[in-house]
C-alpha atoms as a PDB file:
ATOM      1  CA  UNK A   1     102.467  93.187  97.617  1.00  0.00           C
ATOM      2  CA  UNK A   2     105.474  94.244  95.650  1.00  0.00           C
ATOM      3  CA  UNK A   3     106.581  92.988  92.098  1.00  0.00           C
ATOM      4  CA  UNK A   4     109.692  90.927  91.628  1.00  0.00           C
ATOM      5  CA  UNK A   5     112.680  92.236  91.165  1.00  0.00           C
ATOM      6  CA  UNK A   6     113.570  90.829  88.039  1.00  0.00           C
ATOM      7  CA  UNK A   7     110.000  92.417  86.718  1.00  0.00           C
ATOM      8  CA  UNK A   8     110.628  95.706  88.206  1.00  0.00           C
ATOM      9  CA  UNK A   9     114.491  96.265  87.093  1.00  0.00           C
ATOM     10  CA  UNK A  10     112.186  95.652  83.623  1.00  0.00           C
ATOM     11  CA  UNK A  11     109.632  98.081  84.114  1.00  0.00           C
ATOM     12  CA  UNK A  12     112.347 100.485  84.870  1.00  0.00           C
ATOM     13  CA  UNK A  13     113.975 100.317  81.419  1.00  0.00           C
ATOM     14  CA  UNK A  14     111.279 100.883  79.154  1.00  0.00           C
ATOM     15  CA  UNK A  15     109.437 104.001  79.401  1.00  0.00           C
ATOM     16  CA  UNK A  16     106.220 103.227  77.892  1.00  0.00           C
ATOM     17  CA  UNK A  17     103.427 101.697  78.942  1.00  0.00           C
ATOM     18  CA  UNK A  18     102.941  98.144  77.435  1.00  0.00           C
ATOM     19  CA  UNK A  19     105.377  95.853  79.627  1.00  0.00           C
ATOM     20  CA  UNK A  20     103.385  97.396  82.634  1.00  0.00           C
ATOM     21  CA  UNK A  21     100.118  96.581  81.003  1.00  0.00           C
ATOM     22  CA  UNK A  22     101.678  93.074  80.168  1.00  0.00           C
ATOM     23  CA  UNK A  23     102.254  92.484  83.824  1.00  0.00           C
ATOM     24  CA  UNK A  24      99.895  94.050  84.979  1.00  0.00           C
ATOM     25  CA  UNK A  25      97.973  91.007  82.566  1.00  0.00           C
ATOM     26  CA  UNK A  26     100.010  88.324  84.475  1.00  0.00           C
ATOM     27  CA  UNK A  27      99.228  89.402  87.798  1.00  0.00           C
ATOM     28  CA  UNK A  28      95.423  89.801  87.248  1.00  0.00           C
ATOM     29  CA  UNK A  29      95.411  86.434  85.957  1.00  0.00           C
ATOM     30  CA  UNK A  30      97.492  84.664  88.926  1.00  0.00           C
ATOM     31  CA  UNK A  31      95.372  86.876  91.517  1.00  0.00           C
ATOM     32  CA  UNK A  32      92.278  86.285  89.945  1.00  0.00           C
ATOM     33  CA  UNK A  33      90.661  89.822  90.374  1.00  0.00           C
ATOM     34  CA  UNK A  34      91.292  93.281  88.931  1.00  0.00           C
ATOM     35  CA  UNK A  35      94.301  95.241  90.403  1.00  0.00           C
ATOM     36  CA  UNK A  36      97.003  97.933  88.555  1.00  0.00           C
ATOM     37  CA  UNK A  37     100.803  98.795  89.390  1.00  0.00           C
ATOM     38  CA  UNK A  38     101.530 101.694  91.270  1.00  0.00           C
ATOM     39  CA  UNK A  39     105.439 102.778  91.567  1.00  0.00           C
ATOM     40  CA  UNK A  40     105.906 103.849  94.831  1.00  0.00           C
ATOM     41  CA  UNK A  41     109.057 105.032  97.053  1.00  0.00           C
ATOM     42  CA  UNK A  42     111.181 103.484  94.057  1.00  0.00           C
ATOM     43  CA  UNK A  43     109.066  99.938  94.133  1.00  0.00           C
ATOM     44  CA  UNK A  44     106.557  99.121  91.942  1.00  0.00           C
ATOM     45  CA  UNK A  45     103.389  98.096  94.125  1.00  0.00           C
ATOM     46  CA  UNK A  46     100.918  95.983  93.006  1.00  0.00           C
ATOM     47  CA  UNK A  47      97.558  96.944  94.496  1.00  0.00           C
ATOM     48  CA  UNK A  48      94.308  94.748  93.878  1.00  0.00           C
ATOM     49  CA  UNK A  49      91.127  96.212  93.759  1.00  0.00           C
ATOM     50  CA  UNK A  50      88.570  94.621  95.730  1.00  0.00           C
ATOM     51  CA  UNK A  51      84.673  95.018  94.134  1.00  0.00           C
END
């Protein structure tokens, strides 16, 4: 599942790490289990960790 690209144009601009950890907030939330971002082949990724 990829991020949107509104979200990812603004993890791009800032270099440090709270807007990730501020989506990464959101989408844990709207999922409803634990996952992280992961930029990958110039897309950030969002990967959910299954327990």
């Amino acid at each position: 599942m990829s991020v949107n690209y509104k979200v990812s144009y603004f993890l791009d601009r800032f270099d440090f790490s709270v807007p990730q950890q501020l989506v990464e907030k959101y989408y844990r939330y709207k999922l409803g289990h634990p996952c992280f971002l992961m930029k990958q082949n110039g897309r950030w990724t969002i990967v959910p960790v299954q327990q």
